[in-house]
C-alpha atoms as a PDB file:
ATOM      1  CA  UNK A   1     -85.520 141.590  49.169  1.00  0.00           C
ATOM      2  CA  UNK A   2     -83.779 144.933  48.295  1.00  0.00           C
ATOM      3  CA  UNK A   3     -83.088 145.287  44.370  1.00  0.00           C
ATOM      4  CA  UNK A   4     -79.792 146.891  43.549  1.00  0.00           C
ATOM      5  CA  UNK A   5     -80.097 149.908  41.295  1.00  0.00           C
ATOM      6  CA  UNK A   6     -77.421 150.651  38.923  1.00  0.00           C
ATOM      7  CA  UNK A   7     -77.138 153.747  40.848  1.00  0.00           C
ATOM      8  CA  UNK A   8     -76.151 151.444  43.952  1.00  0.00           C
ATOM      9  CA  UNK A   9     -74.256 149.345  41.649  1.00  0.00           C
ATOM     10  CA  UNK A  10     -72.371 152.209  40.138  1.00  0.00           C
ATOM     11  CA  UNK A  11     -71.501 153.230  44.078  1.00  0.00           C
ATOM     12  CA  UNK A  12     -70.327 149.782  44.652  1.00  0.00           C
ATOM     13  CA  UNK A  13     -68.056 149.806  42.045  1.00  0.00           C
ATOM     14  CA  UNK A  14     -66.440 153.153  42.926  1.00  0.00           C
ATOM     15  CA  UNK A  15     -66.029 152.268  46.566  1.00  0.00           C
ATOM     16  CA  UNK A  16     -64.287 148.722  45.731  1.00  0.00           C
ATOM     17  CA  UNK A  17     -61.993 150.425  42.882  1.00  0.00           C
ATOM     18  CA  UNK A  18     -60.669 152.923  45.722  1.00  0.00           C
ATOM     19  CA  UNK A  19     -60.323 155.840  43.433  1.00  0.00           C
ATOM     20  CA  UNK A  20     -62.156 158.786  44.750  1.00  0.00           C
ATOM     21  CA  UNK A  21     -63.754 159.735  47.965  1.00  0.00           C
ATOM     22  CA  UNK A  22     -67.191 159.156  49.075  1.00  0.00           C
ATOM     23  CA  UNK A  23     -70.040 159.867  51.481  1.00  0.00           C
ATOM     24  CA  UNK A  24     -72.632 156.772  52.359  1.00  0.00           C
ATOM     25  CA  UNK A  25     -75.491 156.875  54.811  1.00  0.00           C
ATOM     26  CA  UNK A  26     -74.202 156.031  57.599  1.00  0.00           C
ATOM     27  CA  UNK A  27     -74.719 158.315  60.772  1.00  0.00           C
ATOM     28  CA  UNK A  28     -77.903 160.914  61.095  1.00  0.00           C
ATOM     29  CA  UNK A  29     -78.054 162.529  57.480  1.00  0.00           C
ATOM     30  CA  UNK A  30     -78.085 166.064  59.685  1.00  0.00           C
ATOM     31  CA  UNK A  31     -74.311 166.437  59.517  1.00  0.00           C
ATOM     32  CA  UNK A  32     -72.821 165.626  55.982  1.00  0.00           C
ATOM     33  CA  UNK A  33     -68.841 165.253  55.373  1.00  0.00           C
ATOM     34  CA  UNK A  34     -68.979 166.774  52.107  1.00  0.00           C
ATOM     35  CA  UNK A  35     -65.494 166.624  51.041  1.00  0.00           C
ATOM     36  CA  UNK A  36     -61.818 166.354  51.889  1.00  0.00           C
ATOM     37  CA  UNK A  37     -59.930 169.670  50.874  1.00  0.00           C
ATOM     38  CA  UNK A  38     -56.180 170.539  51.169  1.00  0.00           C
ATOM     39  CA  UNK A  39     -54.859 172.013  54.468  1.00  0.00           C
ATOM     40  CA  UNK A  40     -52.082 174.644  53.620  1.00  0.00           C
ATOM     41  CA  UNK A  41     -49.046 175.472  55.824  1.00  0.00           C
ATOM     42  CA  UNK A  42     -45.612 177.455  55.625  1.00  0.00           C
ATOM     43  CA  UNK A  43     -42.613 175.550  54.379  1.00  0.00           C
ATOM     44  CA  UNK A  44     -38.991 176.323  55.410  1.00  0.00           C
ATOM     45  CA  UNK A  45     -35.847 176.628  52.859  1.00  0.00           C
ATOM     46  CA  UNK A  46     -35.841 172.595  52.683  1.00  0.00           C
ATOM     47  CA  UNK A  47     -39.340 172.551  51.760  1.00  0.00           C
ATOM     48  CA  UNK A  48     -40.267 171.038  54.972  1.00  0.00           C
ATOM     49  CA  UNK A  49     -44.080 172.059  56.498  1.00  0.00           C
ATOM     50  CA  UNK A  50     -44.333 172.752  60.006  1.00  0.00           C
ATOM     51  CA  UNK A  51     -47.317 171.091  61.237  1.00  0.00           C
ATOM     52  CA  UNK A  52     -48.256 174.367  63.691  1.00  0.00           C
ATOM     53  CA  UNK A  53     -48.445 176.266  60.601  1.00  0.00           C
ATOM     54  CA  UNK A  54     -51.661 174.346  58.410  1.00  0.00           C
ATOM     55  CA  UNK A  55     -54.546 175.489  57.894  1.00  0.00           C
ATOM     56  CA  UNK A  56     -57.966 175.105  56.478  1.00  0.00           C
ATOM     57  CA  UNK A  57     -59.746 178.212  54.206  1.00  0.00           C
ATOM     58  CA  UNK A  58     -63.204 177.537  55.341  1.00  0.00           C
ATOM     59  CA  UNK A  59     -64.081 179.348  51.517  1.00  0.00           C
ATOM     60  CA  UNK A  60     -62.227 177.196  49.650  1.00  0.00           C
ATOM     61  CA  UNK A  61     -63.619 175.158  46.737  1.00  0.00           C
ATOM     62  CA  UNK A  62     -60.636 173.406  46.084  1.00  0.00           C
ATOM     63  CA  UNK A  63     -61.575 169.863  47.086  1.00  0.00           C
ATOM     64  CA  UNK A  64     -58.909 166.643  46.522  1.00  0.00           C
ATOM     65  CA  UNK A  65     -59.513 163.073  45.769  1.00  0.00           C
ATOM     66  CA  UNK A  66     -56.903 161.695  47.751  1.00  0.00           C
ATOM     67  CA  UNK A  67     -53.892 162.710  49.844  1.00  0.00           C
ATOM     68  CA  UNK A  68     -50.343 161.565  49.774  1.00  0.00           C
ATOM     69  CA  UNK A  69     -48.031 160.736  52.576  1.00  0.00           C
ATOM     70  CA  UNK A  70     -44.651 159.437  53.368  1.00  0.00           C
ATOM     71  CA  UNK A  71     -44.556 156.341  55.817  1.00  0.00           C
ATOM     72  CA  UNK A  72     -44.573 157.672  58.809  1.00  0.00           C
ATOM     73  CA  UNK A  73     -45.700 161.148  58.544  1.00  0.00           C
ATOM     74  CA  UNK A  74     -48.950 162.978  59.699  1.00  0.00           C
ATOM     75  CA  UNK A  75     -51.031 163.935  57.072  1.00  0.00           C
ATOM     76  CA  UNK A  76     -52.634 166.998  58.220  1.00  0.00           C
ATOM     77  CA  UNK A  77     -55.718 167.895  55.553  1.00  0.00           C
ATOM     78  CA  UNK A  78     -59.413 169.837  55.885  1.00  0.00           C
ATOM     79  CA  UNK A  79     -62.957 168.090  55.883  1.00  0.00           C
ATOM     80  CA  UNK A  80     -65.726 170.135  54.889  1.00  0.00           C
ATOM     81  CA  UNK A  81     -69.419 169.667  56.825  1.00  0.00           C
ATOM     82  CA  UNK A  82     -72.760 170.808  56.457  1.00  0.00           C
ATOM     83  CA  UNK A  83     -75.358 170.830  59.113  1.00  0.00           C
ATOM     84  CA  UNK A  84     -78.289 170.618  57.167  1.00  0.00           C
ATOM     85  CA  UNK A  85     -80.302 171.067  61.004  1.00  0.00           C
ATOM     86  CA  UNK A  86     -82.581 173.744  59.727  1.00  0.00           C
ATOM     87  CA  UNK A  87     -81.890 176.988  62.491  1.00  0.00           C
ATOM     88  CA  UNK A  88     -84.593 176.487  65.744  1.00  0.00           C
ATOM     89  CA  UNK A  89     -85.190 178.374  68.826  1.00  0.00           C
ATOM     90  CA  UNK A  90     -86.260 176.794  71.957  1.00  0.00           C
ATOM     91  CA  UNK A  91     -87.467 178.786  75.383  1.00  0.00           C
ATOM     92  CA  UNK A  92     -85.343 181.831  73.777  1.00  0.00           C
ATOM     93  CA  UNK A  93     -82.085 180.513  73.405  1.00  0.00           C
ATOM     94  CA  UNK A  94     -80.940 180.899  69.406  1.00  0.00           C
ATOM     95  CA  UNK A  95     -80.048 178.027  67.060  1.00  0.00           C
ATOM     96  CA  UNK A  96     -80.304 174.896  68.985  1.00  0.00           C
ATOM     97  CA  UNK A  97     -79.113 172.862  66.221  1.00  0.00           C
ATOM     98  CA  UNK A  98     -75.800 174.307  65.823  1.00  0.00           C
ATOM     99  CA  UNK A  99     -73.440 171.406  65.841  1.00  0.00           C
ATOM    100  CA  UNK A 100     -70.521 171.202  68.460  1.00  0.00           C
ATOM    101  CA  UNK A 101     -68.129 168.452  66.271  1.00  0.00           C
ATOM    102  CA  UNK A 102     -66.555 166.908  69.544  1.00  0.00           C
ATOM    103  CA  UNK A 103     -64.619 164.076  67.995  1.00  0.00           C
ATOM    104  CA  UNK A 104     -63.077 162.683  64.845  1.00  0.00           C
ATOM    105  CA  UNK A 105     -62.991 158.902  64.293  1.00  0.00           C
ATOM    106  CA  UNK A 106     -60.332 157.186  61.500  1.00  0.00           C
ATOM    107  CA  UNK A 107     -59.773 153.534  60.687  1.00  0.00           C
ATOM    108  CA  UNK A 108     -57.759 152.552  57.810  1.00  0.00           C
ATOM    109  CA  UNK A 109     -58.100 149.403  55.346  1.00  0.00           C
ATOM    110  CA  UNK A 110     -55.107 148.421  53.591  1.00  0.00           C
ATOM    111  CA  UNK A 111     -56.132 148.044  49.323  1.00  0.00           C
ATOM    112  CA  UNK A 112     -52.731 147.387  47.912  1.00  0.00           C
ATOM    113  CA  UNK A 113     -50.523 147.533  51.194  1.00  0.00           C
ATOM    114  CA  UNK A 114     -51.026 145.855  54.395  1.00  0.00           C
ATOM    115  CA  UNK A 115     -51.830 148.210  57.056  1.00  0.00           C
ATOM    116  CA  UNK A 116     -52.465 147.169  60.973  1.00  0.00           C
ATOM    117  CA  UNK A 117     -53.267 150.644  62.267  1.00  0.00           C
ATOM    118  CA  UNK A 118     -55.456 151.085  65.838  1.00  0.00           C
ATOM    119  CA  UNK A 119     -58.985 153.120  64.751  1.00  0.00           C
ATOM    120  CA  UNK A 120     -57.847 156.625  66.075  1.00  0.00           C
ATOM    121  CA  UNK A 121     -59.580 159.052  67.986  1.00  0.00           C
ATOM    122  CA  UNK A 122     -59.353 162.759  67.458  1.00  0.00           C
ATOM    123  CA  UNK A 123     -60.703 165.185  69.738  1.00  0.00           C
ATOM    124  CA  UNK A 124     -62.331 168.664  68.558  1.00  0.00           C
ATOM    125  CA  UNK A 125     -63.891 171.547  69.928  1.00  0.00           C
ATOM    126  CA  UNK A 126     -65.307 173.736  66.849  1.00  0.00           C
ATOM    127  CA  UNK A 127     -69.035 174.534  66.317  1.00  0.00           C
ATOM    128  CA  UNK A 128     -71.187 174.848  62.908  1.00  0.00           C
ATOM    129  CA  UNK A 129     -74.572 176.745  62.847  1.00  0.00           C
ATOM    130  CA  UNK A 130     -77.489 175.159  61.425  1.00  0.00           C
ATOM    131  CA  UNK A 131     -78.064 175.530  57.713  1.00  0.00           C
ATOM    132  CA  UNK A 132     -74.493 176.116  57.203  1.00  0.00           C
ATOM    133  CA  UNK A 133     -71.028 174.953  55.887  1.00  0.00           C
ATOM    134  CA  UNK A 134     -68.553 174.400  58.064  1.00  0.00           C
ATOM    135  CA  UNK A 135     -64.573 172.799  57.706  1.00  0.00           C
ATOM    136  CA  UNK A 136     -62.584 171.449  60.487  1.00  0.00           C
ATOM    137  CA  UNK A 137     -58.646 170.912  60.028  1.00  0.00           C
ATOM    138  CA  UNK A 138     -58.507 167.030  60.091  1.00  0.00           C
ATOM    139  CA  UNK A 139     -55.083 164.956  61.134  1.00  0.00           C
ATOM    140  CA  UNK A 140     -56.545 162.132  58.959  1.00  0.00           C
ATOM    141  CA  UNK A 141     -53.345 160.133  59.789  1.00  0.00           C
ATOM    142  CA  UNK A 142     -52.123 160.936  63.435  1.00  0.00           C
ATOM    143  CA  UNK A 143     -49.128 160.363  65.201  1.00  0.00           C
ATOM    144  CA  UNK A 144     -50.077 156.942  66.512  1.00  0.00           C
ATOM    145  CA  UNK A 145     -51.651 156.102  62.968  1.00  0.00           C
ATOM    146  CA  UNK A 146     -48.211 157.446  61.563  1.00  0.00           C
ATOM    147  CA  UNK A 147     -46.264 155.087  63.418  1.00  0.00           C
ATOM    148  CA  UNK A 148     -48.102 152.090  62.890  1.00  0.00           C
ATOM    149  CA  UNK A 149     -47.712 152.843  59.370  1.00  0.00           C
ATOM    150  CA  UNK A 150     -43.759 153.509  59.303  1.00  0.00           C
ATOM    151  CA  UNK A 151     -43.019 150.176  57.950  1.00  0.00           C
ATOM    152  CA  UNK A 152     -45.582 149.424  55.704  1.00  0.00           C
ATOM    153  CA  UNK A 153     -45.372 149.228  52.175  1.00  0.00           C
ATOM    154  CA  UNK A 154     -45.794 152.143  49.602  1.00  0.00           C
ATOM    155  CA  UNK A 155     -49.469 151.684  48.626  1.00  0.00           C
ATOM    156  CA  UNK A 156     -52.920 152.963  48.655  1.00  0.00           C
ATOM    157  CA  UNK A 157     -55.042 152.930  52.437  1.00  0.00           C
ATOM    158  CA  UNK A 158     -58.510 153.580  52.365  1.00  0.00           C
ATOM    159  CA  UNK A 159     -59.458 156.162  55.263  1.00  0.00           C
ATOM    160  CA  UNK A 160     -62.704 155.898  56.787  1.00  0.00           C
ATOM    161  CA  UNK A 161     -63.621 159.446  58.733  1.00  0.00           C
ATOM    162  CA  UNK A 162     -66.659 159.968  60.862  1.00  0.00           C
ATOM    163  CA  UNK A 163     -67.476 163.099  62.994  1.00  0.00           C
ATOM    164  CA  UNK A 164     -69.331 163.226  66.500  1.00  0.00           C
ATOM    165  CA  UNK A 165     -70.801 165.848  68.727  1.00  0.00           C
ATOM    166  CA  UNK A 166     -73.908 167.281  69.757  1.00  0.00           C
ATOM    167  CA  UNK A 167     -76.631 169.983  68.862  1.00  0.00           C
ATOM    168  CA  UNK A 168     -76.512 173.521  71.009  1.00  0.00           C
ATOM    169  CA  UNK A 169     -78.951 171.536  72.453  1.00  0.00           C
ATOM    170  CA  UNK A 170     -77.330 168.516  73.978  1.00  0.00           C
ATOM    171  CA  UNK A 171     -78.628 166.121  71.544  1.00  0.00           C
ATOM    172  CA  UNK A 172     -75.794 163.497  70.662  1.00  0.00           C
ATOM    173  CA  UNK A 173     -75.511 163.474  66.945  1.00  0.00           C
ATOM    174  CA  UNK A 174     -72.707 161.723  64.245  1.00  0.00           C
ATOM    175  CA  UNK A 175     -72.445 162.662  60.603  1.00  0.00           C
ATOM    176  CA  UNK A 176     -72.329 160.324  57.740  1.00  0.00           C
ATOM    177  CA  UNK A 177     -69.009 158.227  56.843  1.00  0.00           C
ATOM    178  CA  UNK A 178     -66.587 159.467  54.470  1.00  0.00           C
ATOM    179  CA  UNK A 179     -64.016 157.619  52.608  1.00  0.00           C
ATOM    180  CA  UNK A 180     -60.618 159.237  51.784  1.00  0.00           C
ATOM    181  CA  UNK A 181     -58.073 157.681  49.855  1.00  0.00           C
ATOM    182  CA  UNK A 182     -54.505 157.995  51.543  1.00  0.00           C
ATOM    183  CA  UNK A 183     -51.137 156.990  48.869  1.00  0.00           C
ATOM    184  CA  UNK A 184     -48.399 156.129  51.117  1.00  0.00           C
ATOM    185  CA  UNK A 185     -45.388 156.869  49.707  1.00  0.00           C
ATOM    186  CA  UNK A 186     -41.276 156.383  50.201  1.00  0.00           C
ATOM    187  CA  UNK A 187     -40.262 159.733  51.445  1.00  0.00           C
ATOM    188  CA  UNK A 188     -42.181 162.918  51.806  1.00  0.00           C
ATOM    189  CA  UNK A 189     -42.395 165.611  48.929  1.00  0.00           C
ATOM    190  CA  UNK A 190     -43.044 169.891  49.416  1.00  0.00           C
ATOM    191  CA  UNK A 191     -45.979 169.634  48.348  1.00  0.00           C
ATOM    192  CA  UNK A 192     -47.424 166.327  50.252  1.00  0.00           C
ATOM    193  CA  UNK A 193     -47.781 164.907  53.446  1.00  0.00           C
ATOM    194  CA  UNK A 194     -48.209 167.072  56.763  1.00  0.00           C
ATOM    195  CA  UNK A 195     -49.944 169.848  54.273  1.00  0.00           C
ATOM    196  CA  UNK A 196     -49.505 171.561  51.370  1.00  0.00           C
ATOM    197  CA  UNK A 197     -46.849 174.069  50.900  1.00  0.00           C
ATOM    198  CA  UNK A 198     -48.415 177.767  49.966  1.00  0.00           C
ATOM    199  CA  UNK A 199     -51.886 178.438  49.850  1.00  0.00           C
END
């Protein structure tokens, strides 16, 4: 029988509270989701982002705890990996375990708002050496999820983000979970929602 440490306890507690974001063990180890990190974008005279414009600094250390968006909206924000693969050569091709991050999975768990949202599917085609930090710009609430959430209540989702892909070598790898914490909220803001405003 597994004992629970009051390190795991401690975990347990933060994940059912809902008030920061996490990593757990899920997927290889190899590829980490670090942290979630604000994506910035260009807003017009009305304070309005345009979704074409965000963008992810991959040197950033600003990292959030959660993200904010209005019913309805994409939330457009950055998730930071490392690929802790240490660098490998194999019949004289270079780094083998680079990661190619193919996909982006999201479900979403309602915690004080009811949310029915289909787990979403985002596709990706961005590479990060071995031994290295690497960010990819995340819609962490698509379109479809965006919808599905229009009539929901103003609330707090929890956001469940895994990554998948494969090494420069074809080996089929998936990082470990994250958890995000999304506040849905009546009507969008300049400095939430698709991105942040500035940079």
């Amino acid at each position: 029988m597994k004992t629970m440490t009051t390190k795991t306890l401690l975990v347990g507690l933060a994940l059912g509270a809902a008030l920061a974001s996490c990593t757990d063990h899920g997927g290889t180890g190899s590829i980490v989701i670090t942290a979630l990190a604000p994506a910035f974008g260009t807003a017009d005279a009305t304070g309005t982002v345009d979704p074409r414009t965000c963008s992810c600094d991959p040197a950033s250390k600003t990292v959030i705890d959660a993200m904010s968006g209005a019913r309805g909206e994409t939330v457009s924000q950055c998730l930071l990996l490392e690929n802790k693969l240490s660098a490998s050569s194999v019949g004289g091709r270079p780094d083998t375990n680079g990661f190619y991050v193919r996909e982006l999975h999201l479900s979403y768990e309602g915690i004080t708002t009811s949310v029915s949202v289909p787990d979403q599917i985002v596709y990706y085609d961005s590479f990060i050496p071995s031994s290295s930090n690497g960010v990819i710009g995340a819609d962490m609430v698509p379109e479809a999820a965006a919808a599905a959430m229009a009539g929901a209540s103003t609330g707090t989702v929890r956001v469940k983000a895994q990554v998948f892909g494969e090494t420069t070598d074809g080996n089929s790898l998936s990082s470990t979970v994250f958890y995000g914490i999304l506040n849905l909220t009546a009507s969008s803001s300049t400095d939430t929602g698709v991105c942040i405003a500035g940079g």
